[in-house]
N, C-alpha and C. Protein backbone atom coordinates (compact mmCIF):
# COMPACT_ATOMS: atom_id res chain seq x y z
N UNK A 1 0.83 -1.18 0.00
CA UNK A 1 0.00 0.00 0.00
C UNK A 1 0.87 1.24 0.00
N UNK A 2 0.83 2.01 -0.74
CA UNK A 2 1.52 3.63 -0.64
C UNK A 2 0.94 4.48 -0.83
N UNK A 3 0.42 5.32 0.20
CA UNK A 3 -0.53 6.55 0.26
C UNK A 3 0.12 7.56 -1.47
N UNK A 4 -1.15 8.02 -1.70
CA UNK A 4 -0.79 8.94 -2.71
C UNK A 4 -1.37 10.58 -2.43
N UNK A 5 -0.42 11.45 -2.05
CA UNK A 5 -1.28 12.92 -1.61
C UNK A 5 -2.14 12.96 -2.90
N UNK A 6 -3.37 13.60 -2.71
CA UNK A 6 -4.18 14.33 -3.39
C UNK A 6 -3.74 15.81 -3.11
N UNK A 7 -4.78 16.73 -4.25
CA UNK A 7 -4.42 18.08 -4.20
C UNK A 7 -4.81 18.64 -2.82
N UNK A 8 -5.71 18.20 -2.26
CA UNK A 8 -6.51 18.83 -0.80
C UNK A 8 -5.94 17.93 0.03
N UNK A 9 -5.11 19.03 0.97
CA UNK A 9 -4.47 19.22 1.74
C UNK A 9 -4.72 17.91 3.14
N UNK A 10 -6.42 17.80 3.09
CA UNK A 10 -6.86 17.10 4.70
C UNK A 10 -6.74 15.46 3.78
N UNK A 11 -6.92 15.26 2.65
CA UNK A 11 -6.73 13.88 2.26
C UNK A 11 -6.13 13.18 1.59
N UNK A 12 -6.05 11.88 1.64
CA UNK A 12 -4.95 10.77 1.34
C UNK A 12 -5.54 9.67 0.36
N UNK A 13 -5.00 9.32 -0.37
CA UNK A 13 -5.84 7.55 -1.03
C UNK A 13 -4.88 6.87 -1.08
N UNK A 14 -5.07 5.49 -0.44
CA UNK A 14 -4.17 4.14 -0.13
C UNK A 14 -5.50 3.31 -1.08
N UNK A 15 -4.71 2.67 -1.50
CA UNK A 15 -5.69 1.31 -2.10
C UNK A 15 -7.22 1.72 -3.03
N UNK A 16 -6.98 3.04 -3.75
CA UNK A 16 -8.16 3.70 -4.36
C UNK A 16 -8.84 4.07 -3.67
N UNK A 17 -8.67 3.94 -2.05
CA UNK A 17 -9.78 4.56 -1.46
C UNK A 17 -9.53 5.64 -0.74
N UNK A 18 -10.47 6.82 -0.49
CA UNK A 18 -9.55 8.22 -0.33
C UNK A 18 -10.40 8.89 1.44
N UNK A 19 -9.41 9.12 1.80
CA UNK A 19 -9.41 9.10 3.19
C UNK A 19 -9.30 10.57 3.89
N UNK A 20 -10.16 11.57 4.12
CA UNK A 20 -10.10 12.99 4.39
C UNK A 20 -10.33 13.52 5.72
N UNK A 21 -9.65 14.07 6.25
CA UNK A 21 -9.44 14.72 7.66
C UNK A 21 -11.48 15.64 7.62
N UNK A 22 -11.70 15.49 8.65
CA UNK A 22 -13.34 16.40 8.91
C UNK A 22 -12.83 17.38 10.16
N UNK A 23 -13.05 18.70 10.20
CA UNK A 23 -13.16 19.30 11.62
C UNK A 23 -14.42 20.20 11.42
N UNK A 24 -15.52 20.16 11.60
CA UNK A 24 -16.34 20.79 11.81
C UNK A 24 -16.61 22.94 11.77
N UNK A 25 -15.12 23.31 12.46
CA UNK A 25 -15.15 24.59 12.17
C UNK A 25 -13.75 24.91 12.39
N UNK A 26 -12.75 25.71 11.76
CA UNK A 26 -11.69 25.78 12.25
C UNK A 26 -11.28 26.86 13.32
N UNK A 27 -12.04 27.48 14.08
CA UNK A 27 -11.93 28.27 14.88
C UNK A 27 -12.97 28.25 15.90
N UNK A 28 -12.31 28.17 17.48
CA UNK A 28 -13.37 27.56 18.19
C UNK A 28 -13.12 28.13 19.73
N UNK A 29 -14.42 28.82 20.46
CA UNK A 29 -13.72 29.88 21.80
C UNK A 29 -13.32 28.89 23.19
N UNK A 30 -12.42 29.06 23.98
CA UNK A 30 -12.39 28.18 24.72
C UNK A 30 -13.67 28.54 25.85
N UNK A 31 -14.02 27.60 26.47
CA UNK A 31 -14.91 27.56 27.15
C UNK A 31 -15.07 28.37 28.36
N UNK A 32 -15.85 29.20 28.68
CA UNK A 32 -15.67 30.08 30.14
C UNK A 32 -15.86 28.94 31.36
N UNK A 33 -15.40 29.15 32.38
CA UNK A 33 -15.26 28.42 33.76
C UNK A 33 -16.03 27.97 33.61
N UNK A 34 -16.27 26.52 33.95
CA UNK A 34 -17.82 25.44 34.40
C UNK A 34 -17.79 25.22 33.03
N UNK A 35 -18.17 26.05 31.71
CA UNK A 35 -19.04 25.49 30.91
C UNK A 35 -17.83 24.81 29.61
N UNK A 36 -18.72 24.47 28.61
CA UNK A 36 -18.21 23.60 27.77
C UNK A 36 -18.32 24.20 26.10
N UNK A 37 -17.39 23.65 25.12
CA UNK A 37 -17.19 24.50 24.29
C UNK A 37 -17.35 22.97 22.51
N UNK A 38 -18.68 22.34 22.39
CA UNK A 38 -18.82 21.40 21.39
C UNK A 38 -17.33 21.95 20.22
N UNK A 39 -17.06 20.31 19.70
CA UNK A 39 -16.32 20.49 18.41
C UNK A 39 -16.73 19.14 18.07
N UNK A 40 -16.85 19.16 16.59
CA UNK A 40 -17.02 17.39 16.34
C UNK A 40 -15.61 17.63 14.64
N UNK A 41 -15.31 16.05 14.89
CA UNK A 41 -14.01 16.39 14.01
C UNK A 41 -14.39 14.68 13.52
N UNK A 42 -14.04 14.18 12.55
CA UNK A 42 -13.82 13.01 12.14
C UNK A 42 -13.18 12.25 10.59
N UNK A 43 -13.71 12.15 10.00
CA UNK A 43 -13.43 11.37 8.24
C UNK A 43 -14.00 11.42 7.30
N UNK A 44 -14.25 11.91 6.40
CA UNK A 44 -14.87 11.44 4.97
C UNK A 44 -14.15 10.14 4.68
N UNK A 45 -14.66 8.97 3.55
CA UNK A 45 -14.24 7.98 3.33
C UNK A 45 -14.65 7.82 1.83
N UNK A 46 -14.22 7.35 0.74
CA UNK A 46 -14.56 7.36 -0.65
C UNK A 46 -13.85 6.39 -1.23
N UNK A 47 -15.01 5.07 -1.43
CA UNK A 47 -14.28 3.96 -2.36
C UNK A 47 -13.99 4.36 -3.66
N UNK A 48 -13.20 4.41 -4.20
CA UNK A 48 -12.79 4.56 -5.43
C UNK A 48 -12.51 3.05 -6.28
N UNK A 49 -12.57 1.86 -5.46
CA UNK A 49 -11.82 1.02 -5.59
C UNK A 49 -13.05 0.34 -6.36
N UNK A 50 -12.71 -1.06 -6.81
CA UNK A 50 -14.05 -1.73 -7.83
C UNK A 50 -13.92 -3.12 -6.24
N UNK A 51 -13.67 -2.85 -5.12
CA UNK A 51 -13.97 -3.88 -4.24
C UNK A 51 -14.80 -3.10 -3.12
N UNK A 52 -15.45 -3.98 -2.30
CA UNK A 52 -16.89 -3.15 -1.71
C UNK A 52 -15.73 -3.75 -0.41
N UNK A 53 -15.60 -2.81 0.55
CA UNK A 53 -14.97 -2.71 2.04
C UNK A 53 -15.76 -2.35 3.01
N UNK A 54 -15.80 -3.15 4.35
CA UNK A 54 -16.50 -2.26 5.44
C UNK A 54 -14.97 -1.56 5.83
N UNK A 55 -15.72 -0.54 6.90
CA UNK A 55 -14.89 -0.24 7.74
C UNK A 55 -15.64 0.11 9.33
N UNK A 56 -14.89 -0.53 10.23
CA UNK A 56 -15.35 0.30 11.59
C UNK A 56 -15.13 1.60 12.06
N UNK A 57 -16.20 2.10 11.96
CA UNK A 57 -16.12 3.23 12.08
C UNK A 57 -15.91 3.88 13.31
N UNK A 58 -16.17 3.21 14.92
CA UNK A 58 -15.55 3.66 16.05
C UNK A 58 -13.92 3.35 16.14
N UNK A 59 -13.50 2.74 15.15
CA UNK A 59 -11.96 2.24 15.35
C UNK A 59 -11.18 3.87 14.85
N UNK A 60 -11.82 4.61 14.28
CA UNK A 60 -11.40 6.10 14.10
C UNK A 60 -10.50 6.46 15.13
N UNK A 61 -9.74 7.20 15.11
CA UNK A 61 -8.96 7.87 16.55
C UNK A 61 -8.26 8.75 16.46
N UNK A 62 -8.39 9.73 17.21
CA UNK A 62 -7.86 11.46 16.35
C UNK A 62 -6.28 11.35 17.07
N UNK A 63 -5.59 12.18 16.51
CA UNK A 63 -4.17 12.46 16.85
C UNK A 63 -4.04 13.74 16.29
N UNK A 64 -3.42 14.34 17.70
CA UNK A 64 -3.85 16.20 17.75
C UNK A 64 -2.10 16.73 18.09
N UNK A 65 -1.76 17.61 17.14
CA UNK A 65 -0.14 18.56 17.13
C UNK A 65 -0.78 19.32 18.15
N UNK A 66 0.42 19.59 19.30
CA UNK A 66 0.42 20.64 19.93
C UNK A 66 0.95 21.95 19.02
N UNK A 67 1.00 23.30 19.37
CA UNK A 67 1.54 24.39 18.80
C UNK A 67 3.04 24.29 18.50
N UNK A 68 3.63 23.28 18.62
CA UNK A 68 5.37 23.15 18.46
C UNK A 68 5.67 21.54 17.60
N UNK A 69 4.15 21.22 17.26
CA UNK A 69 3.98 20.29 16.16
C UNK A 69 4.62 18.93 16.87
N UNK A 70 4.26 18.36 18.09
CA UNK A 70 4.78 17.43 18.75
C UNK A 70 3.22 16.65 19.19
N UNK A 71 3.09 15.15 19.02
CA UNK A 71 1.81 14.90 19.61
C UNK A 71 1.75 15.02 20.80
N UNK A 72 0.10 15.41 21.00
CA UNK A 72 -0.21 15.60 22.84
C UNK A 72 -0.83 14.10 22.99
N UNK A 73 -0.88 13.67 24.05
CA UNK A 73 -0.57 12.24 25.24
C UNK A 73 -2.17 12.72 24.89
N UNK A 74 -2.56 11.21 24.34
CA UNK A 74 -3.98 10.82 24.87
C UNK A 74 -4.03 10.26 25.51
N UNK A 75 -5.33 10.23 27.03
CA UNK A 75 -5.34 9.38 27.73
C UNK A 75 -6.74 8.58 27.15
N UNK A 76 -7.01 7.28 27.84
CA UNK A 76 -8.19 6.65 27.32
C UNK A 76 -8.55 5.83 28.25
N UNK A 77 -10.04 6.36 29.00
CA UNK A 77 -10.79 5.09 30.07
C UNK A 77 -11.91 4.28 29.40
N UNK A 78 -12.66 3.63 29.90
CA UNK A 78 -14.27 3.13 29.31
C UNK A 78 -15.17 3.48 30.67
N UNK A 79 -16.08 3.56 30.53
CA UNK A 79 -16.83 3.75 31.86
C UNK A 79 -18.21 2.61 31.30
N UNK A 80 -17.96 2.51 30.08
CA UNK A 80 -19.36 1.56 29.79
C UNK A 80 -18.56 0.59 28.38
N UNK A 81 -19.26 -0.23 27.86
CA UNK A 81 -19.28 -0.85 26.22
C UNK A 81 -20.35 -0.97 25.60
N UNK A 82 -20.48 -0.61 24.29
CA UNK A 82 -21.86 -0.66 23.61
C UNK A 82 -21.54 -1.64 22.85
N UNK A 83 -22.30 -2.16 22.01
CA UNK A 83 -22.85 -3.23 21.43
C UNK A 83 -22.37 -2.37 19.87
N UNK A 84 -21.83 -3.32 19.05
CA UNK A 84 -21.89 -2.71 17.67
C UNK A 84 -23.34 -2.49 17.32
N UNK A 85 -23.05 -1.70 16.00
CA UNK A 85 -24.52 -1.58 15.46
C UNK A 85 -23.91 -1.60 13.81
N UNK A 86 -25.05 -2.10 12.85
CA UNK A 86 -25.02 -2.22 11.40
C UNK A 86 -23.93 -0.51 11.13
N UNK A 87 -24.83 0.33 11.31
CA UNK A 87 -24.07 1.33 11.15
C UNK A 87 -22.55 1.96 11.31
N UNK A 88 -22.34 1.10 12.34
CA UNK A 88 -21.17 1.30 12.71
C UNK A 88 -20.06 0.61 11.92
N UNK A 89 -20.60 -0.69 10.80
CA UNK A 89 -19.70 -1.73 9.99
C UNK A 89 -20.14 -1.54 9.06
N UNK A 90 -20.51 -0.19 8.40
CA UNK A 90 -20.97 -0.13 6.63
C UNK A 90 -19.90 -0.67 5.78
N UNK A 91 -21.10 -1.54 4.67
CA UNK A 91 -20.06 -2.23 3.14
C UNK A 91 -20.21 -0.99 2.18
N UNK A 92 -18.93 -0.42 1.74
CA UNK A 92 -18.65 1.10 0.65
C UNK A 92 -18.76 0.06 -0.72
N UNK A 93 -19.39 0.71 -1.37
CA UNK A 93 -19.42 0.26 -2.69
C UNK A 93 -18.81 1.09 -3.59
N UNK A 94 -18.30 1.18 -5.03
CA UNK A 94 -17.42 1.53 -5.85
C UNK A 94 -18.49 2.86 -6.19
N UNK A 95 -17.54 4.02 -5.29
CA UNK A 95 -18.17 5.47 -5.83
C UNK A 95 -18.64 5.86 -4.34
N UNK A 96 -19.03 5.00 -3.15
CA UNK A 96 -19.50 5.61 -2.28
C UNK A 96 -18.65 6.12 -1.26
N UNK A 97 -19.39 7.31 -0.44
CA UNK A 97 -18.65 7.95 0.09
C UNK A 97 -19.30 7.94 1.55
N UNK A 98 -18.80 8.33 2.55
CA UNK A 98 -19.69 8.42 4.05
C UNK A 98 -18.72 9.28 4.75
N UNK A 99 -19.70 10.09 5.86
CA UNK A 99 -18.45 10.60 6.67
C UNK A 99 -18.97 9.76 8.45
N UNK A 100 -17.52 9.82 9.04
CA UNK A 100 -17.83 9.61 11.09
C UNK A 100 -17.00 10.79 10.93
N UNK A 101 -18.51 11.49 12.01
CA UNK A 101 -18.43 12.54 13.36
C UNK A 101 -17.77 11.75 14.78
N UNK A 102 -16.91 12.39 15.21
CA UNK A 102 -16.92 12.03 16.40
C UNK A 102 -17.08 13.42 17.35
N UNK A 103 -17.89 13.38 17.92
CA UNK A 103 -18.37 14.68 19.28
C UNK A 103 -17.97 14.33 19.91
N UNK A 104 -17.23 15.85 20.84
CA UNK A 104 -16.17 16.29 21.87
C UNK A 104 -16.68 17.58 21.81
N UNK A 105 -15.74 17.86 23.01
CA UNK A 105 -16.05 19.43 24.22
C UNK A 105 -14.52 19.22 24.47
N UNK A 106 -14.26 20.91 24.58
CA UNK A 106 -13.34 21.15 25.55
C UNK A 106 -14.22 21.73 27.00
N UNK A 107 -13.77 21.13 27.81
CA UNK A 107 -14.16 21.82 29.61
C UNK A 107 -12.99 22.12 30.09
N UNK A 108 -13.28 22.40 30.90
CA UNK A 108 -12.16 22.96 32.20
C UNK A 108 -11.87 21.66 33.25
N UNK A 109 -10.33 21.06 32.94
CA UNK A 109 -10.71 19.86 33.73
C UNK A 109 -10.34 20.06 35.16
N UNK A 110 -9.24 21.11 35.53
CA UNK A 110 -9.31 21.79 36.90
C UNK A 110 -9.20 23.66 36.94
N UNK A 111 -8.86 24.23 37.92
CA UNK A 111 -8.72 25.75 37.72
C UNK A 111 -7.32 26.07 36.92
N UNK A 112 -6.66 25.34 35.93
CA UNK A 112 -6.05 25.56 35.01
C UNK A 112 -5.59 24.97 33.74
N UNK A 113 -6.57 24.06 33.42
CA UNK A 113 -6.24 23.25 32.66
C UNK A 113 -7.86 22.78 32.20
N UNK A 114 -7.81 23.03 30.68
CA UNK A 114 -8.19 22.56 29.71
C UNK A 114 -8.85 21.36 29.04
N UNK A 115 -9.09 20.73 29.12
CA UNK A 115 -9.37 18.97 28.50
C UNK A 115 -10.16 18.69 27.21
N UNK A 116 -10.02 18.03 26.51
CA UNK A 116 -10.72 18.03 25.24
C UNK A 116 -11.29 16.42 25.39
N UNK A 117 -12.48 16.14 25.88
CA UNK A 117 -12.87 14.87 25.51
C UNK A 117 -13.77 14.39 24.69
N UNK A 118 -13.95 13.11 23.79
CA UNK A 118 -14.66 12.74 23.10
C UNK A 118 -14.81 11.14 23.45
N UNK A 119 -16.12 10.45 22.87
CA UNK A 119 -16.31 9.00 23.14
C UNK A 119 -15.51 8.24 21.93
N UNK A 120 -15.28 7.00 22.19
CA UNK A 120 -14.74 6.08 20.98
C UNK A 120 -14.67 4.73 21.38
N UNK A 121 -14.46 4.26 20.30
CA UNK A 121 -14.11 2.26 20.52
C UNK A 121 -15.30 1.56 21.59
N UNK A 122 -17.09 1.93 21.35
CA UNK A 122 -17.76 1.42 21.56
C UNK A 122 -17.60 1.31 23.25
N UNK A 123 -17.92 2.66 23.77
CA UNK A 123 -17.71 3.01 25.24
C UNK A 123 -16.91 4.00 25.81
N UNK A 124 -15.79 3.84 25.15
CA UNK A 124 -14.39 4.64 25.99
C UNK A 124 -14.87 6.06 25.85
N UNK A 125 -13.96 6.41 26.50
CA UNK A 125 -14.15 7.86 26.31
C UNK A 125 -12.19 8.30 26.50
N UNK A 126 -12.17 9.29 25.31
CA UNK A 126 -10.39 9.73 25.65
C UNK A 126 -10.19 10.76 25.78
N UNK A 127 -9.12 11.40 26.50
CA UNK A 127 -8.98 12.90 26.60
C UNK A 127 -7.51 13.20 26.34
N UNK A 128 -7.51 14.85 25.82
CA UNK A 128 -6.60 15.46 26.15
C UNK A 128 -6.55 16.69 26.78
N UNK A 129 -5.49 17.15 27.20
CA UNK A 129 -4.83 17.98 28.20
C UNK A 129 -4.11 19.35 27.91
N UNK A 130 -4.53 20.67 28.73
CA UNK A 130 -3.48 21.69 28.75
C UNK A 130 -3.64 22.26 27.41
N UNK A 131 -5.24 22.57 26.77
CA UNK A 131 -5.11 23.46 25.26
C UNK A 131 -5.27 24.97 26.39
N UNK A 132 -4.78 25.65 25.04
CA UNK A 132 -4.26 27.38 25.34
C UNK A 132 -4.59 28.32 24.40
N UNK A 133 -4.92 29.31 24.26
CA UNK A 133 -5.56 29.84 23.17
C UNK A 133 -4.62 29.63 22.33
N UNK A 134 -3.94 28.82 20.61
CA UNK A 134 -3.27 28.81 20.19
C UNK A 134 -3.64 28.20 18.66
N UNK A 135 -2.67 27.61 17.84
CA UNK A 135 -3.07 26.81 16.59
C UNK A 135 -2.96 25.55 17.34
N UNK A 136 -3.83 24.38 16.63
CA UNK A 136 -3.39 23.13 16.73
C UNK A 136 -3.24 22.75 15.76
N UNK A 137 -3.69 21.17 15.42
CA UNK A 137 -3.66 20.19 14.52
C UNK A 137 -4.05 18.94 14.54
N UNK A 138 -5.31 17.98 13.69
CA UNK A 138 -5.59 17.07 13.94
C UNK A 138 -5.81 16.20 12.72
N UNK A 139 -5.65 14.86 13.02
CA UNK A 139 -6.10 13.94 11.83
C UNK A 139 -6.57 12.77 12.38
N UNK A 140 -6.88 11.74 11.84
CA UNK A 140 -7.71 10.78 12.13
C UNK A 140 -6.96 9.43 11.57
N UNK A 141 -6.80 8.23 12.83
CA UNK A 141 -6.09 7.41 12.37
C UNK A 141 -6.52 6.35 12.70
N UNK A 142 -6.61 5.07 11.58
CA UNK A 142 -7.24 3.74 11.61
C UNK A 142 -6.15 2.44 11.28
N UNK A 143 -6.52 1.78 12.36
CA UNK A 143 -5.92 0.20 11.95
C UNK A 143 -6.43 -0.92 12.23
N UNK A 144 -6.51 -1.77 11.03
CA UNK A 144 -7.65 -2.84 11.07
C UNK A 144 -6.67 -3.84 10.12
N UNK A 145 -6.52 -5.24 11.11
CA UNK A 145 -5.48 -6.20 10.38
C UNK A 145 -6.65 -7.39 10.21
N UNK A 146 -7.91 -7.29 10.41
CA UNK A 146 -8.71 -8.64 9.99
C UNK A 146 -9.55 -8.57 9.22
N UNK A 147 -9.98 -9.01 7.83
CA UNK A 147 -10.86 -9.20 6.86
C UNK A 147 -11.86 -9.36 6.86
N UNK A 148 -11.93 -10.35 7.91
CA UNK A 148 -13.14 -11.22 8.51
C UNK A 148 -12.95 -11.29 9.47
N UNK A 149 -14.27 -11.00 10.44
CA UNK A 149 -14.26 -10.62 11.98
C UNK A 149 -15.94 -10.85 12.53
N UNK A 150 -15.90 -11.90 13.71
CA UNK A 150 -16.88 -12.43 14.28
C UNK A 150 -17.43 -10.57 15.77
N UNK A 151 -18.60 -10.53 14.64
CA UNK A 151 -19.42 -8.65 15.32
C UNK A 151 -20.03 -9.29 16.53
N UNK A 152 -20.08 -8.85 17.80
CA UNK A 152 -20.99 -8.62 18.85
C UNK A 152 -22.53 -7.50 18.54
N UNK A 153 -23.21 -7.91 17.96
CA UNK A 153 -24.48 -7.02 17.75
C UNK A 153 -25.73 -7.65 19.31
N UNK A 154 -26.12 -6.31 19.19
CA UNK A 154 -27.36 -6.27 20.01
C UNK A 154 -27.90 -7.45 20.32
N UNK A 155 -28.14 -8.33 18.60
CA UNK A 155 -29.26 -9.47 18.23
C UNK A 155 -28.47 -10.93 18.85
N UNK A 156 -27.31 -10.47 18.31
CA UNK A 156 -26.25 -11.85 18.68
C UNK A 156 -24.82 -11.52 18.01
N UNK A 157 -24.23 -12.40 17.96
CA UNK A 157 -22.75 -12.67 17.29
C UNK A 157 -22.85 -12.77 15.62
N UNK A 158 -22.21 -12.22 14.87
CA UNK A 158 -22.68 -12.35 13.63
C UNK A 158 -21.19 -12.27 12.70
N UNK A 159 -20.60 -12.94 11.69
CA UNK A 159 -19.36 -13.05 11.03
C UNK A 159 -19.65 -11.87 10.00
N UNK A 160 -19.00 -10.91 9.79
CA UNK A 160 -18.84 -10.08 8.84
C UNK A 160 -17.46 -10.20 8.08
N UNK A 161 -17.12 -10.26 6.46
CA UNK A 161 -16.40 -10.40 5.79
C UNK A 161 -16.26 -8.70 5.39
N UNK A 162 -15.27 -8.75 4.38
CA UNK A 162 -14.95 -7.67 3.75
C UNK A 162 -13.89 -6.23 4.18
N UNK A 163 -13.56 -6.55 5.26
CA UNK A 163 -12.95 -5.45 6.19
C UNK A 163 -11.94 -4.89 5.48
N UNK A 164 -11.28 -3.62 5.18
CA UNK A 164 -11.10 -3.18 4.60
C UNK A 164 -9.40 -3.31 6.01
N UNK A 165 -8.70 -3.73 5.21
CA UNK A 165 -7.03 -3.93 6.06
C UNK A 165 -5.96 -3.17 5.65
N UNK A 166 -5.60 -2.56 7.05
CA UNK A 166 -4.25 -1.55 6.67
C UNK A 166 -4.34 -0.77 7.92
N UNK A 167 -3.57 0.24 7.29
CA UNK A 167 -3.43 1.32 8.43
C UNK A 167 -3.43 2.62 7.91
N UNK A 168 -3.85 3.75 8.60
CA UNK A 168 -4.15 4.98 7.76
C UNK A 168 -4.45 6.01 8.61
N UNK A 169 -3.51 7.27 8.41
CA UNK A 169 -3.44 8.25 8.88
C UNK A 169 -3.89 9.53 8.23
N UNK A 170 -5.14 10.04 8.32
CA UNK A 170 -5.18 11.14 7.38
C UNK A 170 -4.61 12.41 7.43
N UNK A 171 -4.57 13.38 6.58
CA UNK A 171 -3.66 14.31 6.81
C UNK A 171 -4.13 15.29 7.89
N UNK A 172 -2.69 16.00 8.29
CA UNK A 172 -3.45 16.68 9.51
C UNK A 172 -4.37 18.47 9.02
N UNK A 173 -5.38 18.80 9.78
CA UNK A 173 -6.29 20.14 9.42
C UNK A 173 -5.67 20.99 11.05
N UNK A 174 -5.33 21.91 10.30
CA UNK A 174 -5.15 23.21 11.47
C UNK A 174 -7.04 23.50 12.39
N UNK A 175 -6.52 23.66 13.52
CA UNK A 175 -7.70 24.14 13.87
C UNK A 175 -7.00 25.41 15.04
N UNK A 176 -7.66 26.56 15.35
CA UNK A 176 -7.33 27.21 16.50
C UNK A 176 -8.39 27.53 17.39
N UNK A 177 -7.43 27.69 18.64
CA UNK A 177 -8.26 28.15 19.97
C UNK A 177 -8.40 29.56 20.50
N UNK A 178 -9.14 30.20 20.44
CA UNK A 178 -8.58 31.51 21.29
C UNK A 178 -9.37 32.20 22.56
């Protein structure tokens, strides 16, 4: 597989299929004391390819530049697990496209510090730490080494084929804080 840049900047195509950074708005106020400040950031996805792929779509996972272009430390708990859902393992067919949102807030996680959390991986929830009014940077990164993979759904256990295998980092989108 060898990523090929496209002309736009947030996306990538590995394997004909083209893979684009989402941030919702690129400029965003930090939150006053107590309260909270929504951002949702995630992927466009576009088979280009003549083979139909799922992909999991909570397996998404952002990776954010601090202002000196160094990654910031995600942390990651679960407090619950959900159950897959159909939606969550769509088959892309040749031409289709979809985007995952993932919703997050920055809050105030003590009287000086910042936190940016969002949910993922069917429960968890991950955070980061110490944003400042400044530029950042984020992209969205996936890895999936099985083809075929036995789903936990609601109904029961169910074998899904087609998984779309590799690894993939999309390009990173400036976003700022002020």
């Amino acid at each position: 597989m060898t990523p090929d840049k496209s002309n736009n900047s947030s996306g990538i195509e590995v394997d004909r299929i083209y893979f684009e950074t989402l941030v919702s708005e690129r400029k965003y106020n930090l939150p006053i004391f107590g309260e909270e400040t929504p951002i949702k950031f995630g992927a466009r996805i576009t088979n280009n390819s003549s083979t139909p792929y799922r992909f999991e779509l909570p397996q998404f996972v952002p990776e954010i530049l601090n202002p000196h272009g160094n990654p910031m430390e995600m942390s990651f708990g679960r407090n619950a697990t959900r159950f897959v859902e159909e939606s969550d393992i769509p088959l892309m067919m040749l031409g289709e496209s979809l985007e995952y949102w993932m919703d997050a807030k920055f809050k105030w996680y003590s009287k000086n510090c910042i936190q940016l959390t969002g949910y993922a991986l069917y429960g968890g929830i991950l955070s980061f730490y110490n944003f400042q009014p400044t530029k950042y940077q984020i992209r969205m990164k996936y890895v999936n080494d099985l083809s075929t993979r036995k789903v936990r759904l609601f109904t029961g256990s169910t074998e899904y084929r087609d998984f779309w295998t590799g690894q993939i980092a999309t390009n990173f989108v400036n976003f700022r804080l002020r």
